[in-house]
Protein backbone atom coordinates (compact mmCIF):
# COMPACT_ATOMS: atom_id res chain seq x y z
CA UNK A 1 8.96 31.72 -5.03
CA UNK A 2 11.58 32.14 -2.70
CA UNK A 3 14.82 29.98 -2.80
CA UNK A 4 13.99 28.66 0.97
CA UNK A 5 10.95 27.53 0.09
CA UNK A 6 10.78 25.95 -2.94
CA UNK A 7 14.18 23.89 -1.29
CA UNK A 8 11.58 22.89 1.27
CA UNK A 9 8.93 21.66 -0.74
CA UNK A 10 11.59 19.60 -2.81
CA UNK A 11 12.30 17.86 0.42
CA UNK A 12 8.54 17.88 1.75
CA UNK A 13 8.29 15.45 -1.82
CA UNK A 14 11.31 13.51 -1.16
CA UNK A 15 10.20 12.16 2.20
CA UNK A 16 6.37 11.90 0.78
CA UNK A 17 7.63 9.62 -1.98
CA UNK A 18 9.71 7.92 0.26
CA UNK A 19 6.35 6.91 2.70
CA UNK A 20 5.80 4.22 0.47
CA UNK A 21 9.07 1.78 0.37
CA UNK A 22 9.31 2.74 4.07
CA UNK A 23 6.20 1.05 4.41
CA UNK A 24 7.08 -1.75 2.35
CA UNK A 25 9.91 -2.32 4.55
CA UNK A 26 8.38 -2.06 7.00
CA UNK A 27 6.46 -5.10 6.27
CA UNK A 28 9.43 -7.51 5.83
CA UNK A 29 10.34 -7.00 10.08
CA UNK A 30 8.91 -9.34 11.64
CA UNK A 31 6.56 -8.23 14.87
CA UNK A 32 7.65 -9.12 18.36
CA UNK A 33 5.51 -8.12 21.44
CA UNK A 34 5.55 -10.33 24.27
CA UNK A 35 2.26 -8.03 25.30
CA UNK A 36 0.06 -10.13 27.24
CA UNK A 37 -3.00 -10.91 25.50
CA UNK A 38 -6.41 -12.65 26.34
CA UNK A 39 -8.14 -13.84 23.97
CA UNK A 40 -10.82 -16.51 23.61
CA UNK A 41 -9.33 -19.04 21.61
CA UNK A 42 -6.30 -19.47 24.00
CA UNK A 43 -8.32 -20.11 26.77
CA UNK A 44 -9.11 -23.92 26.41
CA UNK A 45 -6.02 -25.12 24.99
CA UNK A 46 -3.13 -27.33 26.61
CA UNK A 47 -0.69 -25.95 24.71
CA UNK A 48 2.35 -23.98 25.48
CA UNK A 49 2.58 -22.44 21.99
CA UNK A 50 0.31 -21.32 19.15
CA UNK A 51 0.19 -20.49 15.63
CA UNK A 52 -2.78 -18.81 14.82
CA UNK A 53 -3.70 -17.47 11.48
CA UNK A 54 -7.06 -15.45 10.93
CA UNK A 55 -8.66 -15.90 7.55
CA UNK A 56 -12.37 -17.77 5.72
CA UNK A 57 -13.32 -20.99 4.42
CA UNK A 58 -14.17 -19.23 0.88
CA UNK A 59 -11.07 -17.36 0.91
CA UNK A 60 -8.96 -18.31 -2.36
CA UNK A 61 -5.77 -16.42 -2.21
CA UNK A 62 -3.76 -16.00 1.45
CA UNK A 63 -5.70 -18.80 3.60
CA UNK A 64 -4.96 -21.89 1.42
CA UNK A 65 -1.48 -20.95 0.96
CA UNK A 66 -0.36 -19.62 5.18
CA UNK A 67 -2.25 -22.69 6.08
CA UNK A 68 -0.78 -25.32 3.50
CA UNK A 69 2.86 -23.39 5.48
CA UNK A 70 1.36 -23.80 8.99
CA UNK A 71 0.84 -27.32 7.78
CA UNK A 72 4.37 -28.40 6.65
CA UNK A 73 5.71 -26.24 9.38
CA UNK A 74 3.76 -28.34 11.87
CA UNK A 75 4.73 -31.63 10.51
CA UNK A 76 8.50 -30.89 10.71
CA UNK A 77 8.18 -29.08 14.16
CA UNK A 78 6.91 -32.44 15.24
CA UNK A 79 9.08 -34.43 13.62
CA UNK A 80 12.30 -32.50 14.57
CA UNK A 81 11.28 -31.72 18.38
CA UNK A 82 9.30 -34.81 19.38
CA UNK A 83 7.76 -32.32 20.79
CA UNK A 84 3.55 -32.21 21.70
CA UNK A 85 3.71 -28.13 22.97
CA UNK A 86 2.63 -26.45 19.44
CA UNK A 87 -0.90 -26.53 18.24
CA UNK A 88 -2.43 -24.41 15.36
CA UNK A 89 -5.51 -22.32 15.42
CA UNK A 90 -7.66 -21.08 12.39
CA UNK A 91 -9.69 -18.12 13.49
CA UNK A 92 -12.50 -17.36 10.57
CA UNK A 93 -12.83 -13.82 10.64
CA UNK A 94 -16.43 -14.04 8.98
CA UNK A 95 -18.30 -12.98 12.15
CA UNK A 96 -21.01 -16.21 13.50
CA UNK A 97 -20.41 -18.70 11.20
CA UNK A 98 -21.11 -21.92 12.53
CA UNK A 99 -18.34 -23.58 14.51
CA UNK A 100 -18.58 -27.42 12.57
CA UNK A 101 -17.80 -25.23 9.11
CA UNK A 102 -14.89 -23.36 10.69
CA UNK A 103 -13.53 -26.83 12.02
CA UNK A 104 -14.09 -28.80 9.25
CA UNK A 105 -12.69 -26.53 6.99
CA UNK A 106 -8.91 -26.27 9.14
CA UNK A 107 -9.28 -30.14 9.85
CA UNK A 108 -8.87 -30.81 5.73
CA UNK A 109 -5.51 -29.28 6.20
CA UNK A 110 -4.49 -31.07 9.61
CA UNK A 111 -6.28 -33.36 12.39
CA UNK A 112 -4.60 -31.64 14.79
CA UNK A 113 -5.72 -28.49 13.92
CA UNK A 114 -8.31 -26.28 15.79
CA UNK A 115 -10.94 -23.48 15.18
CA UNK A 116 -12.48 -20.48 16.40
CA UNK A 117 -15.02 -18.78 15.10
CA UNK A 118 -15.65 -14.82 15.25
CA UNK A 119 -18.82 -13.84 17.24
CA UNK A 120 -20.39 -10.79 16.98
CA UNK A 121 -20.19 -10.45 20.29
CA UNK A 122 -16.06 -10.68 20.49
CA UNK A 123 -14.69 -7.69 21.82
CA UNK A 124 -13.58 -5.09 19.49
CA UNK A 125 -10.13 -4.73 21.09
CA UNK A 126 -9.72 -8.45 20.06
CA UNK A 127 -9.89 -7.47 16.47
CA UNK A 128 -8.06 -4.47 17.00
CA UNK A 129 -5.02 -5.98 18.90
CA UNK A 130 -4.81 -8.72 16.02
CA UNK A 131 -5.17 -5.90 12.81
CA UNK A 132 -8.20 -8.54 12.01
CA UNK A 133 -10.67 -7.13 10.41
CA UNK A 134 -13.66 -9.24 10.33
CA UNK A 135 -17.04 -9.27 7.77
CA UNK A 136 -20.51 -10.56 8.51
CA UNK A 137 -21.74 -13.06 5.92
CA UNK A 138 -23.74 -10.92 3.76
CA UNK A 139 -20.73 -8.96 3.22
CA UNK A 140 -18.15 -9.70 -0.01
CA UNK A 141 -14.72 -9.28 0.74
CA UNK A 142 -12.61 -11.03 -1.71
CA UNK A 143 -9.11 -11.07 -0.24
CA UNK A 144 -7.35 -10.84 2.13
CA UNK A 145 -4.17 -9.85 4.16
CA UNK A 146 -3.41 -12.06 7.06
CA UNK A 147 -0.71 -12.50 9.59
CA UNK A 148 0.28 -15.59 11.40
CA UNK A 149 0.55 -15.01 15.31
CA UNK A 150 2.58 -16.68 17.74
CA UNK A 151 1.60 -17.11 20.57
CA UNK A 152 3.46 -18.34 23.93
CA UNK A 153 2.45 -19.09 27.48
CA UNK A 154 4.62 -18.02 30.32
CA UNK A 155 3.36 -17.41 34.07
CA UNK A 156 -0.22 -18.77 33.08
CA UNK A 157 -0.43 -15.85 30.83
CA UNK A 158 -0.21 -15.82 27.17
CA UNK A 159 1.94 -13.25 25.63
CA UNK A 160 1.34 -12.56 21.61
CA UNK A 161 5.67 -13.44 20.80
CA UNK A 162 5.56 -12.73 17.72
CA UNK A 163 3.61 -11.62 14.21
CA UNK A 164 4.61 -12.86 10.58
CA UNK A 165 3.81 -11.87 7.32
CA UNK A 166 0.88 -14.64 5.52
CA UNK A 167 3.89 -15.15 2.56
CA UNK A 168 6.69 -16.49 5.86
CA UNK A 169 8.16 -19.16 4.81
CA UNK A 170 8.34 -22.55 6.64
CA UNK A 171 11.88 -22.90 6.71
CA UNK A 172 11.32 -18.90 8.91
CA UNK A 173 9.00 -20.02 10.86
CA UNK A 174 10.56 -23.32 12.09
CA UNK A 175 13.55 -21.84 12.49
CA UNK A 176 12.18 -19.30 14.96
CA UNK A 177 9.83 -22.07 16.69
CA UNK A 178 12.70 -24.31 17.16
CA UNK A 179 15.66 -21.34 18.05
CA UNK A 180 13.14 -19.33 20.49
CA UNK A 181 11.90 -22.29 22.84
CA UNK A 182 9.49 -20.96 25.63
């Protein structure tokens, strides 16, 4: 083997073994957009900001936890602002389940809180634009990987502000609601 090449190859496995904490660092950065979005749980609400986080009733590991966070985050945001222009959103990313499961489910963790439910019919560039990936019912998925969205309204549009990791914590997350008004 030739000196040239086998000093390639050395650094053609330094940057493949390096793929891997780049994308775990890649995770920790925080997602801003500002692309405009449409999507269908934005269109009936009255408020000027959302938190949305896409997950399942049955889910046991990331749901319970981002939306105990979007919970306490809520609460404070409230408290601190005195504010009424944040609302949270549960999208359950099991495709046609019925609405009253979806809302009673994300009403146990707030009475504020509101629901969509995935329809087979939702466009596929919904999913896409949100890295949901969604299951019919007689499918098992087990976990899952969310993100919580932010979403702002500006020029009756809504723009998709920012995206944050499932784990954020609500300390972040206020911070960044109450630093970055709309």
């Amino acid at each position: 083997m030739e000196r040239g090449t086998k000093k390639t190859r050395i650094i053609g496995f330094a940057y493949i073994a390096m793929l891997p904490l780049l994308a775990l660092l890649i995770t920790f950065v925080p997602l801003k957009s500002n692309a405009v979005v449409e999507l269908p749980f934005l269109e009936t609400t009255s408020y000027s900001r959302i938190l949305a986080f896409g997950g399942f009733p049955d889910c046991a590991s990331a749901c319970p936890l981002s939306l105990s966070t979007l919970r306490q985050t809520y609460l404070e945001y409230q408290n601190t602002t005195n504010k009424n222009d944040l609302g949270v959103i549960f999208v359950n990313i099991q495709r046609d389940t019925p609405q009253e499961l979806s809302r009673a489910y994300i009403k146990s963790f707030h009475k504020d809180f509101e629901a969509y439910s995935a329809k087979s019919s939702d466009t596929k560039e919904f999913y896409t634009s949100l890295a949901l990936k969604t299951f019919d019912a007689n499918e098992e998925i087990k976990s899952h990987n969310g993100f919580i969205y932010l979403f702002a309204a500006a020029d009756n549009q809504w723009q998709l502000e920012q995206v944050f990791k499932n784990d954020v914590s609500k300390k972040t997350l206020l911070d960044h609601l109450i630093n970055h008004p709309v």
